[in-house]
C-alpha atoms as a PDB file:
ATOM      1  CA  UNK A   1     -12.631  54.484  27.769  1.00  0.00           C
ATOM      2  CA  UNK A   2     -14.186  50.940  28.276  1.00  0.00           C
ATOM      3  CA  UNK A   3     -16.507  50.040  26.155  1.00  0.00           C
ATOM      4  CA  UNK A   4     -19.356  47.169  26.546  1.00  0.00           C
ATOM      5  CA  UNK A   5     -18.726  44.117  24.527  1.00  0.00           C
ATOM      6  CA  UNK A   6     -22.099  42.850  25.668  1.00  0.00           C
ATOM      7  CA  UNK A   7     -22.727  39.995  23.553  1.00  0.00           C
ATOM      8  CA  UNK A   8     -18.764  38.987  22.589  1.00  0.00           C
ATOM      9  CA  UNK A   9     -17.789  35.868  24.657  1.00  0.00           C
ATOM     10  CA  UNK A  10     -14.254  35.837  24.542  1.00  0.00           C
ATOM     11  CA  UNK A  11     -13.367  33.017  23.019  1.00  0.00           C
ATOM     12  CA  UNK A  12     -10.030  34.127  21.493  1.00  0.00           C
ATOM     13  CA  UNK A  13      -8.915  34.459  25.514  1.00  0.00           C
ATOM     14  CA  UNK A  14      -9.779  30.823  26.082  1.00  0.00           C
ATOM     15  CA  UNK A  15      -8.832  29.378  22.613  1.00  0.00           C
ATOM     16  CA  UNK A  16     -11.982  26.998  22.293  1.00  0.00           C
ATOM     17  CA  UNK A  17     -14.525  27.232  19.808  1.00  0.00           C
ATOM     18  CA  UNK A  18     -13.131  30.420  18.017  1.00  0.00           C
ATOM     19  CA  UNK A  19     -13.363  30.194  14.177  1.00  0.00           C
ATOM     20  CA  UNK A  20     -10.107  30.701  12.787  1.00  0.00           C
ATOM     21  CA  UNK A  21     -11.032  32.126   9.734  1.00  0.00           C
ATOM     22  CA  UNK A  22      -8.479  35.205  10.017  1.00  0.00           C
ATOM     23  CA  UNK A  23      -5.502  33.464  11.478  1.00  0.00           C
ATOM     24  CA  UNK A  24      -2.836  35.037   9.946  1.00  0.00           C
ATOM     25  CA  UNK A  25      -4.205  38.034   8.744  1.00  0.00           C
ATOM     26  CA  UNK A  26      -3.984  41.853   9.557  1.00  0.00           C
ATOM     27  CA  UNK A  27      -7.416  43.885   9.616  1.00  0.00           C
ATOM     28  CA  UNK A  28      -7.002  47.595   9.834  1.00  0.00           C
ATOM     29  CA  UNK A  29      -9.852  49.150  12.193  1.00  0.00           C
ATOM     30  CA  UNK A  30      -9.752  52.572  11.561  1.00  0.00           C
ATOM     31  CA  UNK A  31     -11.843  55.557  13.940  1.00  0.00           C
ATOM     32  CA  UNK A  32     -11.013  54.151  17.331  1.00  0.00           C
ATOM     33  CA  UNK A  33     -13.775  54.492  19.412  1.00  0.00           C
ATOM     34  CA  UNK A  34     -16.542  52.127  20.755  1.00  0.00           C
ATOM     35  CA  UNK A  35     -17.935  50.850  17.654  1.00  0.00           C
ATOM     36  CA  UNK A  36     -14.416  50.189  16.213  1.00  0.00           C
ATOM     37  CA  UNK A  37     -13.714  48.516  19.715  1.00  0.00           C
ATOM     38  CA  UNK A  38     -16.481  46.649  19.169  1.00  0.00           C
ATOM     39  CA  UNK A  39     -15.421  45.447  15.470  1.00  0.00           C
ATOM     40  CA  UNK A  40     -11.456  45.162  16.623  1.00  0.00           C
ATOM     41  CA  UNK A  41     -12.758  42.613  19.709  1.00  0.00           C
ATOM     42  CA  UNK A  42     -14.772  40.749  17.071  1.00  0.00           C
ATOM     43  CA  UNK A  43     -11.888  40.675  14.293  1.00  0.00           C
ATOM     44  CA  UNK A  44      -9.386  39.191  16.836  1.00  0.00           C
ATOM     45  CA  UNK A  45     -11.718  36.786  18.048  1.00  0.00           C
ATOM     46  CA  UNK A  46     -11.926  35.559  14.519  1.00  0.00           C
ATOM     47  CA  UNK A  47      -8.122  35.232  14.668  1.00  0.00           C
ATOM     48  CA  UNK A  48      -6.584  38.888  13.273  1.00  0.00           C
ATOM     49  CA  UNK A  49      -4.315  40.669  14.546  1.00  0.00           C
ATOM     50  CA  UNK A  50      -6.215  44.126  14.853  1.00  0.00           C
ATOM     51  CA  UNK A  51      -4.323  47.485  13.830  1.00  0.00           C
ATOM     52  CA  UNK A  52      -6.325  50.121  15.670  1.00  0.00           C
ATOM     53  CA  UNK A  53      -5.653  53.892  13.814  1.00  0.00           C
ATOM     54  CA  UNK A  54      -7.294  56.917  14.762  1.00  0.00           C
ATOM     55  CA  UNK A  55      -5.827  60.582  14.364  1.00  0.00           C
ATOM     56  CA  UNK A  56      -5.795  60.526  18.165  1.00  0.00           C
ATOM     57  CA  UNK A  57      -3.035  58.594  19.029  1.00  0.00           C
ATOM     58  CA  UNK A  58      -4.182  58.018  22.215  1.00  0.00           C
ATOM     59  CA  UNK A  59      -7.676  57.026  21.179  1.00  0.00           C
ATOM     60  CA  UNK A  60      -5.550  54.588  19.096  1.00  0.00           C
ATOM     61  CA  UNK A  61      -3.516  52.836  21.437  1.00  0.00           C
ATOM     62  CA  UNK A  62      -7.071  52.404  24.087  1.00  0.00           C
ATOM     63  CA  UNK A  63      -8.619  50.211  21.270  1.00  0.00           C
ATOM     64  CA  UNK A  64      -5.680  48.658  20.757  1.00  0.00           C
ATOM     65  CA  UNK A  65      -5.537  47.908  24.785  1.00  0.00           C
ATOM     66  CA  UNK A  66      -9.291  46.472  24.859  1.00  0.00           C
ATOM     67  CA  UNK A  67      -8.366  44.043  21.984  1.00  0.00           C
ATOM     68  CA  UNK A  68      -5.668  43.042  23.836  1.00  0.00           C
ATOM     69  CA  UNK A  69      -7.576  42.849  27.140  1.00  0.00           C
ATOM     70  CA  UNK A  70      -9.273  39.783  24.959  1.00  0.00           C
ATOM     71  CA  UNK A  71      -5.933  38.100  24.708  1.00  0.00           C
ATOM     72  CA  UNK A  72      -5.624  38.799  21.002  1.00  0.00           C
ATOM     73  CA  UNK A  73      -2.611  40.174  19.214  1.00  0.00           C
ATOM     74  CA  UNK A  74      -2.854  43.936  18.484  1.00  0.00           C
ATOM     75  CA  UNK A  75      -0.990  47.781  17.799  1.00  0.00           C
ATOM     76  CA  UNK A  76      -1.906  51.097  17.119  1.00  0.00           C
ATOM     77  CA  UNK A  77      -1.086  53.757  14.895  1.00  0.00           C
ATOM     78  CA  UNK A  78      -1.996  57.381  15.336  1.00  0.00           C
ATOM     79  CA  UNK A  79      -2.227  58.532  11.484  1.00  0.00           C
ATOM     80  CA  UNK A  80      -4.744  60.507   9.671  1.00  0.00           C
ATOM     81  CA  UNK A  81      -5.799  57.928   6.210  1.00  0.00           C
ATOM     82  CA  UNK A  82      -7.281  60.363   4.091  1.00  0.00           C
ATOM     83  CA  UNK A  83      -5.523  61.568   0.669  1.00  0.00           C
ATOM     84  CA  UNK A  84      -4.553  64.867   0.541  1.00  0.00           C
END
């Protein structure tokens, strides 16, 4: 799945510009999918390294592939993060 990120430059990719006001930081993007692409692209442009989890493992790791498409640091995990 490729999803538009019409509107993203990608700024993490050429290191100029990019606010770096989540270097160092972890965000958790959960529901991969093209909104969560979306948020994961923008989170890592901002400096995160973006943990993509979705259910579907596979979902998972394709967000996870797109952030890093940006040049950006991220992983996936195929979990379900509901209690019980």
């Amino acid at each position: 799945m490729t999803v538009d990120v019409e509107g993203l430059t990608p700024s993490r990719r050429q290191g100029d510009k990019r606010m770096a006001r989540l270097d160092e930081k972890v965000a958790l993007v959960t529901g991969a999918g093209r909104v969560s692409t979306r948020y994961g692209v923008r989170l890592a442009q901002e400096g995160a390294h973006v943990v993509a989890a979705d259910m579907d493992r596979r979902l998972a790791e394709e967000t996870a592939a797109q952030v890093r498409g940006w040049g950006a640091r991220a992983s996936s995990a195929g979990r379900c993060l509901t209690p019980d």
